[in-house]
C-alpha atoms as a PDB file:
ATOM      1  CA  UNK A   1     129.139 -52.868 106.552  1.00  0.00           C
ATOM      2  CA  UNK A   2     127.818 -52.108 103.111  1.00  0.00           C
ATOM      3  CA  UNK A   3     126.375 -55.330 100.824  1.00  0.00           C
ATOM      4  CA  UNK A   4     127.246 -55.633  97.279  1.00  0.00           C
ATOM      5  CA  UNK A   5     126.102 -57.554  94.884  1.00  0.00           C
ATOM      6  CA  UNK A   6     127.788 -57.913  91.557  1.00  0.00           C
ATOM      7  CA  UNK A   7     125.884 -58.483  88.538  1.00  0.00           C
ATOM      8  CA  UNK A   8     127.863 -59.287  85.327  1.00  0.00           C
ATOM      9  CA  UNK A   9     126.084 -57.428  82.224  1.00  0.00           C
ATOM     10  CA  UNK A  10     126.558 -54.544  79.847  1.00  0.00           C
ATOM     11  CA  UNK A  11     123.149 -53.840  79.506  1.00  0.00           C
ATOM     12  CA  UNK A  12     122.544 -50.671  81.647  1.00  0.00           C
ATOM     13  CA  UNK A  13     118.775 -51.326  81.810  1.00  0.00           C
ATOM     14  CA  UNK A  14     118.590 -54.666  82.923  1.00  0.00           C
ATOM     15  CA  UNK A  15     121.189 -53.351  85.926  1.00  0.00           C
ATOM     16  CA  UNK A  16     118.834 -50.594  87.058  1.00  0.00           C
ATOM     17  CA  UNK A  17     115.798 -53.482  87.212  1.00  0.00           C
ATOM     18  CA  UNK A  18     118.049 -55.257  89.433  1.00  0.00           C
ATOM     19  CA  UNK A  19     118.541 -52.476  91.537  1.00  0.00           C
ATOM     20  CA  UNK A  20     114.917 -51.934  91.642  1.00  0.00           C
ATOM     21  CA  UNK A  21     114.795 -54.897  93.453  1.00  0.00           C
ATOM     22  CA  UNK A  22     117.789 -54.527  96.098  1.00  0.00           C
ATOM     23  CA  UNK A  23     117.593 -51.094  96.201  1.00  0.00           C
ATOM     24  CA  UNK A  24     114.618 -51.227  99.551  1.00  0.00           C
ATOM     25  CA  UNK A  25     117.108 -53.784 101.645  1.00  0.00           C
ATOM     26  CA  UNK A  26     120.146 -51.349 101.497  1.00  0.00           C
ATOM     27  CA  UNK A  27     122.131 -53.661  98.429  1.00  0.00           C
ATOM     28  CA  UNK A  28     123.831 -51.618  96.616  1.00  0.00           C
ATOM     29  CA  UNK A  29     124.279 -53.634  92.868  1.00  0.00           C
ATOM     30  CA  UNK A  30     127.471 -52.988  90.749  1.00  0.00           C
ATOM     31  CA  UNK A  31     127.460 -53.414  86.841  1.00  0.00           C
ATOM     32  CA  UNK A  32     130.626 -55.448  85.515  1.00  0.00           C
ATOM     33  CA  UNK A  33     131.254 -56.550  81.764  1.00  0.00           C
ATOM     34  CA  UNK A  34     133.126 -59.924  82.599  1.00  0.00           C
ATOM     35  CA  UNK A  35     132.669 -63.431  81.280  1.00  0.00           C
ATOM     36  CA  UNK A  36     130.444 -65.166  83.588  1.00  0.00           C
ATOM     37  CA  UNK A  37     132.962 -67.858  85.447  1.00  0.00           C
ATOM     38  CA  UNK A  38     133.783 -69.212  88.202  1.00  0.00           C
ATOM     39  CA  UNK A  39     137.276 -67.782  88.164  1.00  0.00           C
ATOM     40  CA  UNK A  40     136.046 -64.296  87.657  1.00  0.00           C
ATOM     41  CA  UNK A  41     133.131 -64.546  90.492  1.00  0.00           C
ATOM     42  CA  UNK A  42     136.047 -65.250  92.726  1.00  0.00           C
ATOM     43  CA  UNK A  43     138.425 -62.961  91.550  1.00  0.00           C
ATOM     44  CA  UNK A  44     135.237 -60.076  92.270  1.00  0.00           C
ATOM     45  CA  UNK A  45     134.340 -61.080  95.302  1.00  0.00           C
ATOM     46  CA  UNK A  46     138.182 -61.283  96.213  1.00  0.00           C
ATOM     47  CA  UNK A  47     139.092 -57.854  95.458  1.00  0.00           C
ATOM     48  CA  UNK A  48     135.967 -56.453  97.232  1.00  0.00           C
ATOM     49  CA  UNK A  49     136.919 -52.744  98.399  1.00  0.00           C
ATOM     50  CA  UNK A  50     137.943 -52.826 102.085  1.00  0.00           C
ATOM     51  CA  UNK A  51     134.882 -52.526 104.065  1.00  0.00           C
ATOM     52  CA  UNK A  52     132.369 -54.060 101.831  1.00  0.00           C
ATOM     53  CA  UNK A  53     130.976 -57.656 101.715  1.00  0.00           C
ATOM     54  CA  UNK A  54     130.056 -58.657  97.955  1.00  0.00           C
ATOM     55  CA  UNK A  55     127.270 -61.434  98.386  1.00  0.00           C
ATOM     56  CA  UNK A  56     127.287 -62.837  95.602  1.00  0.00           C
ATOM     57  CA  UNK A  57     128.169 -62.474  91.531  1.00  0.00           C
ATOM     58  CA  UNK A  58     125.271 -62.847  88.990  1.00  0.00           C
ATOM     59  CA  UNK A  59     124.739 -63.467  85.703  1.00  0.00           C
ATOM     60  CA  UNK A  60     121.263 -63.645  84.085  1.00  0.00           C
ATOM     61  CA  UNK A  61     119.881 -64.819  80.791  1.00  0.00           C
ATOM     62  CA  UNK A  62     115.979 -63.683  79.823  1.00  0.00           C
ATOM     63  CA  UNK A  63     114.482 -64.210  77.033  1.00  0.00           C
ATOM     64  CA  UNK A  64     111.379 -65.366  75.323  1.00  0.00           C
ATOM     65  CA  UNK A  65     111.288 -69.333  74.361  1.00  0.00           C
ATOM     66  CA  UNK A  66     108.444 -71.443  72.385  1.00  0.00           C
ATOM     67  CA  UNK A  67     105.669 -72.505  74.941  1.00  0.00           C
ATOM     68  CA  UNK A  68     106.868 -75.731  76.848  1.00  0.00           C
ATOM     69  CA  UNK A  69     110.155 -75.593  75.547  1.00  0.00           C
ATOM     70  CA  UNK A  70     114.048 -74.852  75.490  1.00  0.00           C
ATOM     71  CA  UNK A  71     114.038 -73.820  72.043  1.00  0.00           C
ATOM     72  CA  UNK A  72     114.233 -69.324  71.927  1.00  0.00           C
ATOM     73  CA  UNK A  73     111.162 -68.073  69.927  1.00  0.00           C
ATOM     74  CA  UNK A  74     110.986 -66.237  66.736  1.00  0.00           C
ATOM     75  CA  UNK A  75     108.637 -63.828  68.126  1.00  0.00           C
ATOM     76  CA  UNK A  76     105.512 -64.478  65.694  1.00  0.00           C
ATOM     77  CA  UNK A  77     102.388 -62.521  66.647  1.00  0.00           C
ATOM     78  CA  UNK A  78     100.211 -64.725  68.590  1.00  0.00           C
ATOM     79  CA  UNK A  79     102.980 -67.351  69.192  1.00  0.00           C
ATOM     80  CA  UNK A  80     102.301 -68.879  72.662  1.00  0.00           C
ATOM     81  CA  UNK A  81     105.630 -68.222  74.398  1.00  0.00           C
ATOM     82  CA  UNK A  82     107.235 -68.287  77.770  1.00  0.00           C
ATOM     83  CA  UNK A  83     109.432 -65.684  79.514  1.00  0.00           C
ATOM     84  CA  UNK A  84     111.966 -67.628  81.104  1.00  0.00           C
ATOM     85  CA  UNK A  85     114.620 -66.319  83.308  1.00  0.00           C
ATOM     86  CA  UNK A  86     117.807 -67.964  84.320  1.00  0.00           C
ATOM     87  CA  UNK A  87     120.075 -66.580  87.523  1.00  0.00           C
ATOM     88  CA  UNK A  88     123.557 -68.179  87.931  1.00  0.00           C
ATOM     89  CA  UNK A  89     125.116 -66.804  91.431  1.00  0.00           C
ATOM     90  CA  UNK A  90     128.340 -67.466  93.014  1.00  0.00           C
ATOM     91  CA  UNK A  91     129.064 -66.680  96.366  1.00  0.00           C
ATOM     92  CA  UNK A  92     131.020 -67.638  99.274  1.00  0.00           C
ATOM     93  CA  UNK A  93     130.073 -70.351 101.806  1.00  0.00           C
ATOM     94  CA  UNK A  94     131.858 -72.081 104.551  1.00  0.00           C
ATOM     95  CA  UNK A  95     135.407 -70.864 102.984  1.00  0.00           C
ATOM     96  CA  UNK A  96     134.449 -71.957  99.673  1.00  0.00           C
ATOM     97  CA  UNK A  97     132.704 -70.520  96.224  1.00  0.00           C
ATOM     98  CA  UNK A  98     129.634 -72.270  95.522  1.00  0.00           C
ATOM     99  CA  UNK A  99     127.404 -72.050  92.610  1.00  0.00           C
ATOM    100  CA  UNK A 100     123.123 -71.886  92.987  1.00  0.00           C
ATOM    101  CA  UNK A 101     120.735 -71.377  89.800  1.00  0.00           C
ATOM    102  CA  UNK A 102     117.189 -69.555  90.105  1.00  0.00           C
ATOM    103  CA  UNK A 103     114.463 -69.925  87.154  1.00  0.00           C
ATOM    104  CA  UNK A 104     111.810 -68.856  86.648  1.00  0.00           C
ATOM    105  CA  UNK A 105     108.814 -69.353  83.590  1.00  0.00           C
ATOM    106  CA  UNK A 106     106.228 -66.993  83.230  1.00  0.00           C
ATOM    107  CA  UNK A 107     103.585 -68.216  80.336  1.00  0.00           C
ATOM    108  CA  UNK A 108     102.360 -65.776  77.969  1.00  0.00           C
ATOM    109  CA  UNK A 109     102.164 -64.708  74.089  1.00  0.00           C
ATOM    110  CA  UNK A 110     103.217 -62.655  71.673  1.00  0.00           C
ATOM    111  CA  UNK A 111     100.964 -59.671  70.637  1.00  0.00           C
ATOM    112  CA  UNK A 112     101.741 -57.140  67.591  1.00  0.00           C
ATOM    113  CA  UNK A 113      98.619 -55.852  67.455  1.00  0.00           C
ATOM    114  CA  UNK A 114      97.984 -52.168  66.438  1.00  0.00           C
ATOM    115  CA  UNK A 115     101.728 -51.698  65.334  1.00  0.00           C
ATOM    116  CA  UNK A 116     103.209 -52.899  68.749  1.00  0.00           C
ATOM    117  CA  UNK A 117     107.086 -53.570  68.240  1.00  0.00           C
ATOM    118  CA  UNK A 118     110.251 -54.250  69.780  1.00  0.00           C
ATOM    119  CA  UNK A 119     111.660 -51.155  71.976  1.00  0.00           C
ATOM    120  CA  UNK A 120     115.087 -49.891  71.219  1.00  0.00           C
ATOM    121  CA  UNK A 121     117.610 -52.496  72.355  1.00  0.00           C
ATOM    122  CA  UNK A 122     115.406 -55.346  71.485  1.00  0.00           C
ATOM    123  CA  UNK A 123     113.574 -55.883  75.022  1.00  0.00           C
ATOM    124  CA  UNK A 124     110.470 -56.807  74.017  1.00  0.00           C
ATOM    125  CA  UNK A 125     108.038 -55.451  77.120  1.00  0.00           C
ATOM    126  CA  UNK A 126     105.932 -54.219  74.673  1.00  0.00           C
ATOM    127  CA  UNK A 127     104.590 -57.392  72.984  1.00  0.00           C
ATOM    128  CA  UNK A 128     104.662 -60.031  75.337  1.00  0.00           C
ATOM    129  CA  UNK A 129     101.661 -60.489  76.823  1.00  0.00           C
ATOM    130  CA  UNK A 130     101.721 -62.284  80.294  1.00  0.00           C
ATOM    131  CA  UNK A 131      99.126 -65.069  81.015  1.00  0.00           C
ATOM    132  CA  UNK A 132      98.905 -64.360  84.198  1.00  0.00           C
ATOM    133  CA  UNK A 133      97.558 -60.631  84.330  1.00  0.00           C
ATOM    134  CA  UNK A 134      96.398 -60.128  80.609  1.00  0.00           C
ATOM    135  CA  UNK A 135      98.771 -57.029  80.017  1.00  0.00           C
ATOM    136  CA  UNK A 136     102.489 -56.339  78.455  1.00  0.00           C
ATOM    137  CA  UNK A 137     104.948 -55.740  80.585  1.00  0.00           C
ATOM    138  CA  UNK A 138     104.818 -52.285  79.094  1.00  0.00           C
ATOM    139  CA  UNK A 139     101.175 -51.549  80.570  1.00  0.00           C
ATOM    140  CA  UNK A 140     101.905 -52.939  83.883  1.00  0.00           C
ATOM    141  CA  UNK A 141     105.723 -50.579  83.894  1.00  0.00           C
ATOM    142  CA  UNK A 142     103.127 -47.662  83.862  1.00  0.00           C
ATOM    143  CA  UNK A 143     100.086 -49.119  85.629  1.00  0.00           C
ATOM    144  CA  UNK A 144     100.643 -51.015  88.644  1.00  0.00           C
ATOM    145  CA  UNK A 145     104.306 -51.563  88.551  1.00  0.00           C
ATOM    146  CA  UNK A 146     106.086 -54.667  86.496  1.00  0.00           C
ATOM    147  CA  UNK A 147     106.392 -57.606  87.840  1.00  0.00           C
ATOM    148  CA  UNK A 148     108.635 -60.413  85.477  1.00  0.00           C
ATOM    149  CA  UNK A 149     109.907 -63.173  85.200  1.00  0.00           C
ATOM    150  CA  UNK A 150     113.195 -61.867  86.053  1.00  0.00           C
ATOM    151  CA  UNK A 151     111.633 -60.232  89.305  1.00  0.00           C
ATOM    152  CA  UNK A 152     110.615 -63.513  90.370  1.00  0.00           C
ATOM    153  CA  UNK A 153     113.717 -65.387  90.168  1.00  0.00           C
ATOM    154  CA  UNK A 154     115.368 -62.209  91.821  1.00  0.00           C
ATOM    155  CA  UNK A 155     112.520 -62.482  94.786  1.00  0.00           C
ATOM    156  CA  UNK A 156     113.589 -66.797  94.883  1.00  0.00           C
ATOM    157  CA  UNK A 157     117.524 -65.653  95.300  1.00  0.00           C
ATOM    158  CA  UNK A 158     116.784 -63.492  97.829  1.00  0.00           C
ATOM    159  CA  UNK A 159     114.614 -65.737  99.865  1.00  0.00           C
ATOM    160  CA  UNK A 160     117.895 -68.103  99.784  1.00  0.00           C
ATOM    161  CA  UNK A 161     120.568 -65.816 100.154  1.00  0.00           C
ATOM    162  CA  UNK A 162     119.286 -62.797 101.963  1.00  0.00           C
ATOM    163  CA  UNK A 163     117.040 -63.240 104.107  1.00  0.00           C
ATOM    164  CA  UNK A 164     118.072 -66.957 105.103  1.00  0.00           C
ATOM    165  CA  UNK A 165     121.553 -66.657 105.766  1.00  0.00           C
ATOM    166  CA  UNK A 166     120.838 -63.243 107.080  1.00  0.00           C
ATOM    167  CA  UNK A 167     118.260 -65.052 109.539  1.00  0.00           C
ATOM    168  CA  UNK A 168     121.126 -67.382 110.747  1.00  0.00           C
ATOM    169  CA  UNK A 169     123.808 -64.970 111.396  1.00  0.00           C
ATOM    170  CA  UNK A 170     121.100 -62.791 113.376  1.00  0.00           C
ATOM    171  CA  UNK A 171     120.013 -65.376 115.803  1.00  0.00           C
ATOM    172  CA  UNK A 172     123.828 -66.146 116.414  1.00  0.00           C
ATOM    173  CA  UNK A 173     124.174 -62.639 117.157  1.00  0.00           C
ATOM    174  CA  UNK A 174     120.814 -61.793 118.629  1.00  0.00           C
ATOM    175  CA  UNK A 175     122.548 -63.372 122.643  1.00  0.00           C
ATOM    176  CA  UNK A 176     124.889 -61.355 124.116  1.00  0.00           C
ATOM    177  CA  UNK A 177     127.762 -62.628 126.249  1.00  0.00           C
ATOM    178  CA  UNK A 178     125.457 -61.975 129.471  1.00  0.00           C
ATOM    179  CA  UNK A 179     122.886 -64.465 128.016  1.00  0.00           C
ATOM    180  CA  UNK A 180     120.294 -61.478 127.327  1.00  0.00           C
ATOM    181  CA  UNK A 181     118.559 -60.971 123.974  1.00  0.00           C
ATOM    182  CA  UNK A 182     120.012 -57.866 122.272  1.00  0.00           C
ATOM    183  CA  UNK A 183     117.604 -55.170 120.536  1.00  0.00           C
ATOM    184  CA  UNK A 184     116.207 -56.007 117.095  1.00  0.00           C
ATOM    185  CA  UNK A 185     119.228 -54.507 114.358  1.00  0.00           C
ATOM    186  CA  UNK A 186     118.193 -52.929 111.240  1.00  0.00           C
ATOM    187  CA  UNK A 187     119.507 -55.042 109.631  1.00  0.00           C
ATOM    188  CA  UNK A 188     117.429 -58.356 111.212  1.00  0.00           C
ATOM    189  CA  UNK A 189     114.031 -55.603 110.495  1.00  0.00           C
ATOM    190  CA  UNK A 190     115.422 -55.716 107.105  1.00  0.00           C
ATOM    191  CA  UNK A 191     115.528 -59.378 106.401  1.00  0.00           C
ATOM    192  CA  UNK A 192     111.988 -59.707 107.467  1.00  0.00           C
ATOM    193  CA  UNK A 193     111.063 -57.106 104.977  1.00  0.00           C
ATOM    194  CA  UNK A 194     113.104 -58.581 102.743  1.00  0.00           C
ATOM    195  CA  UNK A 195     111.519 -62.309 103.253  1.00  0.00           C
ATOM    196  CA  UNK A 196     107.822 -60.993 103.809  1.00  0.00           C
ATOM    197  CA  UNK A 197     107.955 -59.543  99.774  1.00  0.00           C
ATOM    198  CA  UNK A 198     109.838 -62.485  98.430  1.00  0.00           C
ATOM    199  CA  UNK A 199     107.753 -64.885 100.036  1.00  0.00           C
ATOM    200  CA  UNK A 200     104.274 -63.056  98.705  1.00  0.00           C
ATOM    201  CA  UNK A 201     105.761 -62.967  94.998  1.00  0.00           C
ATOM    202  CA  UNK A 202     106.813 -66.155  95.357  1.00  0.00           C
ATOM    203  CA  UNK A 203     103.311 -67.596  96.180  1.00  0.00           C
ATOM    204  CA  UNK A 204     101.447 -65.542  93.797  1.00  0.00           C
ATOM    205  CA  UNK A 205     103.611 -66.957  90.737  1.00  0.00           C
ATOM    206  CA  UNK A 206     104.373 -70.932  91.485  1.00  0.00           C
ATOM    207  CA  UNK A 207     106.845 -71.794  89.029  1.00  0.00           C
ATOM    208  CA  UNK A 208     110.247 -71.295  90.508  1.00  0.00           C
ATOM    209  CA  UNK A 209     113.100 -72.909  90.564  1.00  0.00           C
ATOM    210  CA  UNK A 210     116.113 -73.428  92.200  1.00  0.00           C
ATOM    211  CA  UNK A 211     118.920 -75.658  92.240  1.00  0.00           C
ATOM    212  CA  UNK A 212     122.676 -75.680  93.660  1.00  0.00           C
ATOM    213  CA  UNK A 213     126.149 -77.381  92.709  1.00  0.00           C
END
């Protein structure tokens, strides 16, 4: 059965990073402009198309905040800053919507040298520099690949909603009615991929969060 997530934004670049990530575990992840509610998670994951199982609905806020703080940053060159992303999901559990939050603060600073700038559309890859690895995300989009704050909160949700759940329901299914194991699905190869590269980006950052209602 095809898995959907829903991810409720107008902003067409943020929705192909998120695909970046669920793209390699077969997730396919729709764009929506929709207030971010309750009421409309449910109504999405209602009217599903027949045949496909929406996981969950998303909404994410990223943005750059004064070091140690709540308070959003002016962007001042060499301001000490965090990246901080915020994922609200709802999803279905048990017969009932439920609501989980995944953060995740990444410390850095802000760095206009030699004429660096916001890109069009105001994402600002280009002038945060990131603590951690000593680059923008701009250098490490065309070095090594980037690696955010938003891709670590992604890699936290899908340790608790992929791969997890996904473990569950495949040890219910793995015994057949004859008591034998059945063969490994793709899908079970799949959620160890899937936890294996969550788990390692977890580790290598150690500041995520995660909390439920």
């Amino acid at each position: 059965m095809p898995i959907e997530l829903v991810l409720l934004t107008t902003n067409g670049r943020k929705a192909d990073e998120w695909r970046r990530n669920f793209d390699r575990y077969g997730i396919t992840v729709r764009a929506v402009a929709a207030e971010a509610t309750a009421e409309t998670a449910r109504s999405l994951i209602e009217a599903a198309p027949a045949g496909v199982r929406v996981i969950a609905v998303c909404r994410e806020d990223s943005d750059l905040f004064v070091h140690g703080t709540d308070i959003r940053s002016e962007r001042h060159d060499l301001e000490l800053v965090d990246h901080v992303t915020t994922i609200a999901a709802w999803f279905m559990e048990d017969g009932e919507l439920r609501e989980a939050h995944y953060r995740h603060r990444a410390e850095g600073f802000v760095d206009r040298s030699c004429g660096a700038c916001e890109e069009p559309g105001g994402w600002w890859d280009a002038i945060f520099r990131l603590r951690a690895t000593g680059k923008t995300y701009s250098e490490m989009r065309t070095g090594a690949g980037k690696q955010s704050s938003r891709d670590m909160a992604i890699s936290r949700f899908l340790l608790d909603r992929v791969y997890y759940k996904s473990a569950s329901i495949c040890r219910r299914r793995r015994v057949r009615r004859d008591g034998r194991s059945s063969s490994t699905t793709t899908w079970q190869r799949s959620c160890a991929r899937a936890r294996g590269w969550a788990v390692q980006r977890w580790r290598s950052s150690g500041s995520i969060g995660c909390w439920r209602r």
